[in-house]
N, C-alpha and C. Protein backbone atom coordinates (compact mmCIF):
# COMPACT_ATOMS: atom_id res chain seq x y z
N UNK A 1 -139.34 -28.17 -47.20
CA UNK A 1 -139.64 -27.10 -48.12
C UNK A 1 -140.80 -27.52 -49.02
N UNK A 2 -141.72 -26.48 -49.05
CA UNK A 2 -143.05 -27.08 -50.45
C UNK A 2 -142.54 -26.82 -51.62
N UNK A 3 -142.93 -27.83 -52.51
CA UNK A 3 -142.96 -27.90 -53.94
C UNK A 3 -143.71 -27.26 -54.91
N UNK A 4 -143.86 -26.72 -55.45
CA UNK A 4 -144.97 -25.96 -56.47
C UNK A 4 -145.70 -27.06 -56.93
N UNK A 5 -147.53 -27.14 -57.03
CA UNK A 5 -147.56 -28.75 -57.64
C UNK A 5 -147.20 -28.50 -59.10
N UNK A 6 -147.34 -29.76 -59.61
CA UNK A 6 -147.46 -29.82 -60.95
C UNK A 6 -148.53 -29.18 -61.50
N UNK A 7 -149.20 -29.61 -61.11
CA UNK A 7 -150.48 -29.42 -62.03
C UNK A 7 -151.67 -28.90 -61.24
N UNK A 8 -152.21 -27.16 -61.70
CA UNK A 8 -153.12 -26.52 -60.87
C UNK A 8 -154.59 -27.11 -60.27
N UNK A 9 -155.05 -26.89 -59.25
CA UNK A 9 -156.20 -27.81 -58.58
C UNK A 9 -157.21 -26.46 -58.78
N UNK A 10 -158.65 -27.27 -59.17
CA UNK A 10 -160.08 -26.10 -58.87
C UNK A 10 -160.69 -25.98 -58.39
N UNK A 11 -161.39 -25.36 -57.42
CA UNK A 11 -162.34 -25.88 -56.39
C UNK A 11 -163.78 -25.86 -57.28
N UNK A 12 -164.17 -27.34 -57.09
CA UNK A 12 -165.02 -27.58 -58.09
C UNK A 12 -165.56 -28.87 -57.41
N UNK A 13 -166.79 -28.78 -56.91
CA UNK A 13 -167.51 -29.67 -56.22
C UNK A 13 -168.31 -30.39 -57.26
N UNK A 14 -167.73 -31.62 -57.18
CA UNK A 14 -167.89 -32.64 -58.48
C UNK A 14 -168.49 -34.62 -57.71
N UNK A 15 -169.62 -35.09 -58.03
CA UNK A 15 -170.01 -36.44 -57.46
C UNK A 15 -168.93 -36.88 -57.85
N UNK A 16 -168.51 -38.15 -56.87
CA UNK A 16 -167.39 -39.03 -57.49
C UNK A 16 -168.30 -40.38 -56.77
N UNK A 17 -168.39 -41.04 -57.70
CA UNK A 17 -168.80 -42.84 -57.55
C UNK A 17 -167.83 -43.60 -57.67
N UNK A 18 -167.26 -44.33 -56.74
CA UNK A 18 -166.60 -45.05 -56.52
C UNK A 18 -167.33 -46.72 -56.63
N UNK A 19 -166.46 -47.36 -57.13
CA UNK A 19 -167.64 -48.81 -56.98
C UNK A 19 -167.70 -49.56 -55.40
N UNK A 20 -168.75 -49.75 -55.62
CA UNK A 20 -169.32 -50.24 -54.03
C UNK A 20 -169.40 -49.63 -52.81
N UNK A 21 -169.09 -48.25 -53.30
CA UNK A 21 -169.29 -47.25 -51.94
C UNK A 21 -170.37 -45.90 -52.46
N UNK A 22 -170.92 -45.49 -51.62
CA UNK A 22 -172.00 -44.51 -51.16
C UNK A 22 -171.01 -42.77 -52.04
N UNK A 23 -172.01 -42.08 -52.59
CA UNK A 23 -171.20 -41.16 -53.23
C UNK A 23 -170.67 -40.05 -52.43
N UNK A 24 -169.61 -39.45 -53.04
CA UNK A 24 -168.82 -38.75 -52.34
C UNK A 24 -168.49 -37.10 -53.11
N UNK A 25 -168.23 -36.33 -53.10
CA UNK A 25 -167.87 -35.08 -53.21
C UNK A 25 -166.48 -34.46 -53.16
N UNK A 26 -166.07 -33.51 -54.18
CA UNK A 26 -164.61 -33.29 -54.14
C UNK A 26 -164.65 -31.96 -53.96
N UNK A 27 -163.57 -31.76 -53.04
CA UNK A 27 -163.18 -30.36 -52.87
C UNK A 27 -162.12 -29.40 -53.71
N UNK A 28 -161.42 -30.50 -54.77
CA UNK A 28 -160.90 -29.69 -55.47
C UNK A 28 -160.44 -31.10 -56.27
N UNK A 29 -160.12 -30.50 -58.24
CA UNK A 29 -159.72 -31.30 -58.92
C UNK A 29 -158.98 -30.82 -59.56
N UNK A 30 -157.67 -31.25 -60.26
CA UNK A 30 -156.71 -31.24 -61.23
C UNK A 30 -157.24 -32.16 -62.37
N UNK A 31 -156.55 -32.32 -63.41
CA UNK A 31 -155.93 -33.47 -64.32
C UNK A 31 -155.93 -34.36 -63.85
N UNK A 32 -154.52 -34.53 -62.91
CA UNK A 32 -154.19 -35.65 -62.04
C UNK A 32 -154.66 -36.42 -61.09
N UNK A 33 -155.52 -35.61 -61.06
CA UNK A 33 -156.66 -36.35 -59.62
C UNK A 33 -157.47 -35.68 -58.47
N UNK A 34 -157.79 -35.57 -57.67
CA UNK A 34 -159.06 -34.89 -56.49
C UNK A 34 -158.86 -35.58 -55.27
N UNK A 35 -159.18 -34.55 -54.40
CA UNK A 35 -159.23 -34.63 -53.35
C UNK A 35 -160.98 -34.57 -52.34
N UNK A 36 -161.15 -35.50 -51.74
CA UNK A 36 -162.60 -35.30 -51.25
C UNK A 36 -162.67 -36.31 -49.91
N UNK A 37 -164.08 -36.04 -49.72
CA UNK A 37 -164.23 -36.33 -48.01
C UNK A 37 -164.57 -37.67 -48.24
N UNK A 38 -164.52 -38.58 -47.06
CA UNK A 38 -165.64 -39.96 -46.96
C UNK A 38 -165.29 -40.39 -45.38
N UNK A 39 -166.16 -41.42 -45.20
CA UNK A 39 -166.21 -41.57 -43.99
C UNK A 39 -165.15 -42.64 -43.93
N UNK A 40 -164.16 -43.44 -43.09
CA UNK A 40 -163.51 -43.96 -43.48
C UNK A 40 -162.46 -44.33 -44.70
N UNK A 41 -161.86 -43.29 -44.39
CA UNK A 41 -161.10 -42.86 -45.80
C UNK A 41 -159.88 -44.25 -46.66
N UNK A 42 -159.88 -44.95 -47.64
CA UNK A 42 -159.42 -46.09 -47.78
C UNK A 42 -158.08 -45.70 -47.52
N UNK A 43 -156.61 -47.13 -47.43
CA UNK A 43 -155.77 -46.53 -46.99
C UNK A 43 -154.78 -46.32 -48.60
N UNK A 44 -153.67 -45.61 -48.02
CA UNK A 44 -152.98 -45.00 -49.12
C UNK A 44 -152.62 -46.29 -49.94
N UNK A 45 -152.22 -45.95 -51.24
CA UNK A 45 -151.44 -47.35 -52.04
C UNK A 45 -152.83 -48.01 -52.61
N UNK A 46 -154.34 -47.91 -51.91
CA UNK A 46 -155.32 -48.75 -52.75
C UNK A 46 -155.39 -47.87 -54.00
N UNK A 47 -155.70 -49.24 -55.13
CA UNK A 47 -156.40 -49.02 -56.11
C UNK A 47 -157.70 -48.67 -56.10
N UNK A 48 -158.61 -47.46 -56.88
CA UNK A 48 -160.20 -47.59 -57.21
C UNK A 48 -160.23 -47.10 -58.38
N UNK A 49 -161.68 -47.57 -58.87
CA UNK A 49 -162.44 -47.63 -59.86
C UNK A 49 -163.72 -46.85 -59.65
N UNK A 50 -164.01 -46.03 -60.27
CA UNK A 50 -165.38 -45.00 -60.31
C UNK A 50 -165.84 -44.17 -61.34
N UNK A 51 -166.14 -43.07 -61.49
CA UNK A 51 -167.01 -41.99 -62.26
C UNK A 51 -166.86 -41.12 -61.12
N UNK A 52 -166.97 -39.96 -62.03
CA UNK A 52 -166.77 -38.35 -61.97
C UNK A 52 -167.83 -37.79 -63.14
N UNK A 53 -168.76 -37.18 -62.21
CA UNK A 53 -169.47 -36.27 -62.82
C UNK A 53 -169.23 -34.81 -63.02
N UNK A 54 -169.01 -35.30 -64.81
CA UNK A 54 -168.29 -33.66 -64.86
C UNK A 54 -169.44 -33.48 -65.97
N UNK A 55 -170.41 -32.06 -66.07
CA UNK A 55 -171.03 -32.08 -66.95
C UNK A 55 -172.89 -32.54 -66.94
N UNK A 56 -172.74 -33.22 -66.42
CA UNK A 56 -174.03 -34.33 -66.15
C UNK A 56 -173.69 -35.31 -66.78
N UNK A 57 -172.51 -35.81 -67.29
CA UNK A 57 -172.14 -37.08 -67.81
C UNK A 57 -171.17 -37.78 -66.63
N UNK A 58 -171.32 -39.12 -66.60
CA UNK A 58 -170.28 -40.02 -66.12
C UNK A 58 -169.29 -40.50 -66.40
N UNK A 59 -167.95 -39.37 -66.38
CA UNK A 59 -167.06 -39.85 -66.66
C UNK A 59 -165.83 -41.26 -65.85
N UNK A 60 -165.71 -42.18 -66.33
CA UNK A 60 -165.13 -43.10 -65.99
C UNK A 60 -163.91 -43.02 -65.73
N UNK A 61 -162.88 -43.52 -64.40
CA UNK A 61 -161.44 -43.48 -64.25
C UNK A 61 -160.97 -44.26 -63.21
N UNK A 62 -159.92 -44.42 -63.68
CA UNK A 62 -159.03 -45.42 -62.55
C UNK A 62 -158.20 -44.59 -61.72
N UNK A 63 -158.00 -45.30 -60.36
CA UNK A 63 -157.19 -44.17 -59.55
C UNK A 63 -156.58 -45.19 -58.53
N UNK A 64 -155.62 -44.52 -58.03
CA UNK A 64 -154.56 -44.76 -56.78
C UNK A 64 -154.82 -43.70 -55.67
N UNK A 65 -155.36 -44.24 -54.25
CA UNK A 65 -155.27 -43.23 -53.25
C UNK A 65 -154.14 -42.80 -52.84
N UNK A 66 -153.59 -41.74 -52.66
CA UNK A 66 -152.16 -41.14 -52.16
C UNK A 66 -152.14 -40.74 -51.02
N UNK A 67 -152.59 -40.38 -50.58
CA UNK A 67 -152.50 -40.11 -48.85
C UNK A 67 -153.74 -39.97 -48.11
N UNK A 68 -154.18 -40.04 -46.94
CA UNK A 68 -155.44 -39.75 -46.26
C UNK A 68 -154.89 -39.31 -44.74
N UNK A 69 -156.17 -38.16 -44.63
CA UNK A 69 -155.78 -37.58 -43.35
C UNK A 69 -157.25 -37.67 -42.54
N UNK A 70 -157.03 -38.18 -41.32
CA UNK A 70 -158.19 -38.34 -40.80
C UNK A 70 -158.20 -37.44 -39.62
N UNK A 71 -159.64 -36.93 -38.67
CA UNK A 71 -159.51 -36.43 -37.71
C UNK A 71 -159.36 -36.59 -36.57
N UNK A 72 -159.15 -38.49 -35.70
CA UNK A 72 -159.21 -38.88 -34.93
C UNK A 72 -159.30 -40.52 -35.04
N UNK A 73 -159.09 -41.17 -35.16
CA UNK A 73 -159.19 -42.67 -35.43
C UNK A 73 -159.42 -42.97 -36.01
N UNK A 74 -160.09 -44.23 -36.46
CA UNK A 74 -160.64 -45.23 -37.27
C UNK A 74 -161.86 -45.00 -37.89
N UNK A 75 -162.67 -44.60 -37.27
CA UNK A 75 -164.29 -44.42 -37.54
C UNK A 75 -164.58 -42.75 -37.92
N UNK A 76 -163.56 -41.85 -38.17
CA UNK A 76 -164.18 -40.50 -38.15
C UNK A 76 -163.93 -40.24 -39.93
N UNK A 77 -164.64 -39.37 -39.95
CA UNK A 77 -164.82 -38.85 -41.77
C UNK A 77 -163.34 -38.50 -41.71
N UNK A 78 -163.04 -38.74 -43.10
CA UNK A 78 -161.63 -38.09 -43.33
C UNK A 78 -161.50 -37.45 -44.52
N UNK A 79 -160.32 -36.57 -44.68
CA UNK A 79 -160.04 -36.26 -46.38
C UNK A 79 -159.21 -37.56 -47.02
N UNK A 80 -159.05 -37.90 -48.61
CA UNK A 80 -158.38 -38.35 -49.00
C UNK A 80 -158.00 -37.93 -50.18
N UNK A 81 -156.93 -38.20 -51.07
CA UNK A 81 -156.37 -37.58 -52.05
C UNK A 81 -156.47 -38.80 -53.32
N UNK A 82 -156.65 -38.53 -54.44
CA UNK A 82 -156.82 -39.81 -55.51
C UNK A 82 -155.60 -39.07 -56.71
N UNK A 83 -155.10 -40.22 -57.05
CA UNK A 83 -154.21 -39.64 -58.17
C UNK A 83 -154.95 -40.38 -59.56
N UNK A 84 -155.24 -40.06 -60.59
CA UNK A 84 -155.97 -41.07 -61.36
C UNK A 84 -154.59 -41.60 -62.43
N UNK A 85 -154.75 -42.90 -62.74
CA UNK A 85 -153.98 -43.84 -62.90
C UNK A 85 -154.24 -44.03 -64.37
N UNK A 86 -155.64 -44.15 -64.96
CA UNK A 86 -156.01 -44.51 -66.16
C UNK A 86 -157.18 -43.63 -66.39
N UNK A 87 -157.14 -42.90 -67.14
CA UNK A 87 -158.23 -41.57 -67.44
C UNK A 87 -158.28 -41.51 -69.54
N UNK A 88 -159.59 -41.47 -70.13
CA UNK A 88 -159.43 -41.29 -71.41
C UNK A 88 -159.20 -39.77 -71.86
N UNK A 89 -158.80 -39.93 -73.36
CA UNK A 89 -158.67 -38.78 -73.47
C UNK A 89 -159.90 -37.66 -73.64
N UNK A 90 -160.80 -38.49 -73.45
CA UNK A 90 -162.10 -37.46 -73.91
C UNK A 90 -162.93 -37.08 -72.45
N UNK A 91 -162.39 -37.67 -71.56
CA UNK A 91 -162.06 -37.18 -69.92
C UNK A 91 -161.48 -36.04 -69.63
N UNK A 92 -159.91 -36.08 -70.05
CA UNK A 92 -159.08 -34.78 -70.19
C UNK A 92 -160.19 -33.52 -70.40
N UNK A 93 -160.85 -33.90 -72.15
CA UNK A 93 -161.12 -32.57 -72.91
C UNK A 93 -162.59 -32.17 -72.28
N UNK A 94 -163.25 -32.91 -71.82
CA UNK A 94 -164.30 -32.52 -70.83
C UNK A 94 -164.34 -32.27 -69.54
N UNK A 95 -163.48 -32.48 -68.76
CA UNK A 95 -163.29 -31.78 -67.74
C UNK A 95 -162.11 -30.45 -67.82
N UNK A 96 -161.55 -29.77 -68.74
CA UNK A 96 -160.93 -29.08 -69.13
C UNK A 96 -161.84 -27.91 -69.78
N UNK A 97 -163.02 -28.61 -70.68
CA UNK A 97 -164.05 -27.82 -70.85
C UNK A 97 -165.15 -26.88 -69.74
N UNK A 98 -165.01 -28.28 -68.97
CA UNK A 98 -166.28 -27.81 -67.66
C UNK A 98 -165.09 -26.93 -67.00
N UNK A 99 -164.03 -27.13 -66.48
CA UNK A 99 -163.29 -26.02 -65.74
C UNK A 99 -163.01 -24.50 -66.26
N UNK A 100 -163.03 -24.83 -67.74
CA UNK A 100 -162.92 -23.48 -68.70
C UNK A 100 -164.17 -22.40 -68.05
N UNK A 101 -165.28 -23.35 -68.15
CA UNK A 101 -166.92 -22.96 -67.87
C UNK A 101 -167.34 -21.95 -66.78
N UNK A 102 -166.34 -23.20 -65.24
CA UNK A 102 -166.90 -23.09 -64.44
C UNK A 102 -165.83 -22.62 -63.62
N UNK A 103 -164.20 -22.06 -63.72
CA UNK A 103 -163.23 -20.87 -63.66
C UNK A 103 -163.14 -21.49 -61.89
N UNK A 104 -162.95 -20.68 -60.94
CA UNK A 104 -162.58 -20.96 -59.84
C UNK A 104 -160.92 -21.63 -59.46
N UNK A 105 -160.13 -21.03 -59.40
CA UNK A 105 -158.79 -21.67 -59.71
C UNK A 105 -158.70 -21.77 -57.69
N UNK A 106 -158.42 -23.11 -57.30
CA UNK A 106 -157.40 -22.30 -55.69
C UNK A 106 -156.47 -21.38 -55.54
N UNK A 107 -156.34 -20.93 -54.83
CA UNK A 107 -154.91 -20.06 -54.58
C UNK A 107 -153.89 -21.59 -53.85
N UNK A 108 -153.55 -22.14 -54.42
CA UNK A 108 -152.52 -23.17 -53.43
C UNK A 108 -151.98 -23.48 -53.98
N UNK A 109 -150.92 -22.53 -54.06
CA UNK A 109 -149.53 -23.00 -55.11
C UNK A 109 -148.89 -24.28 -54.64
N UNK A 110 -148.52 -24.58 -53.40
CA UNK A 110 -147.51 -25.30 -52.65
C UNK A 110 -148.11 -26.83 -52.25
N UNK A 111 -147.73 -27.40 -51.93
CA UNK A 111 -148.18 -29.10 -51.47
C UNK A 111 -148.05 -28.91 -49.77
């Protein structure tokens, strides 16, 4: 049975810099974290460290990958999901601002 999430996701195509990897793009963000493409998607349970451009500023955050779905093996682009772990509060109020801004809610109630 699906769960309602917690917390609503936006489709809001946002850079995400990860350290030591090539930048990446999100297909949708919450509070809690984003979901976006890369080629070799890391596996679930890693820790990362990056920036999120929300704004034209670099916002800084810590995260835990939660699941990844790939399309065929080892080597093909995949989605992955980030839960962020350590986020400031002036993160919250600016990306809360830019979503105010920039509206677009998903329709995806369910997990």
């Amino acid at each position: 049975m699906l769960l309602p999430r917690a917390l609503p996701r936006f489709a809001h195509r946002l850079t995400i810099r990860l350290r030591g990897m090539l930048p990446v793009y999100t297909h949708d963000v919450s509070e809690g974290g984003f979901c976006a493409d890369m080629l070799q998607p890391l596996k679930p349970g890693t820790a990362v460290e990056g920036s999120i451009a929300v704004g034209g500023e670099e916002l800084p955050f810590q995260g835990e990958i939660v699941w990844t779905q790939r399309a065929a093996g080892e080597r093909v682009r995949g989605r992955y999901g980030v839960r962020f772990t350590q986020v400031s509060e002036d993160f919250r109020r600016r990306l809360e601002a830019y979503r105010k801004m920039q509206g677009k809610r998903l329709v995806r109630w369910f997990t």
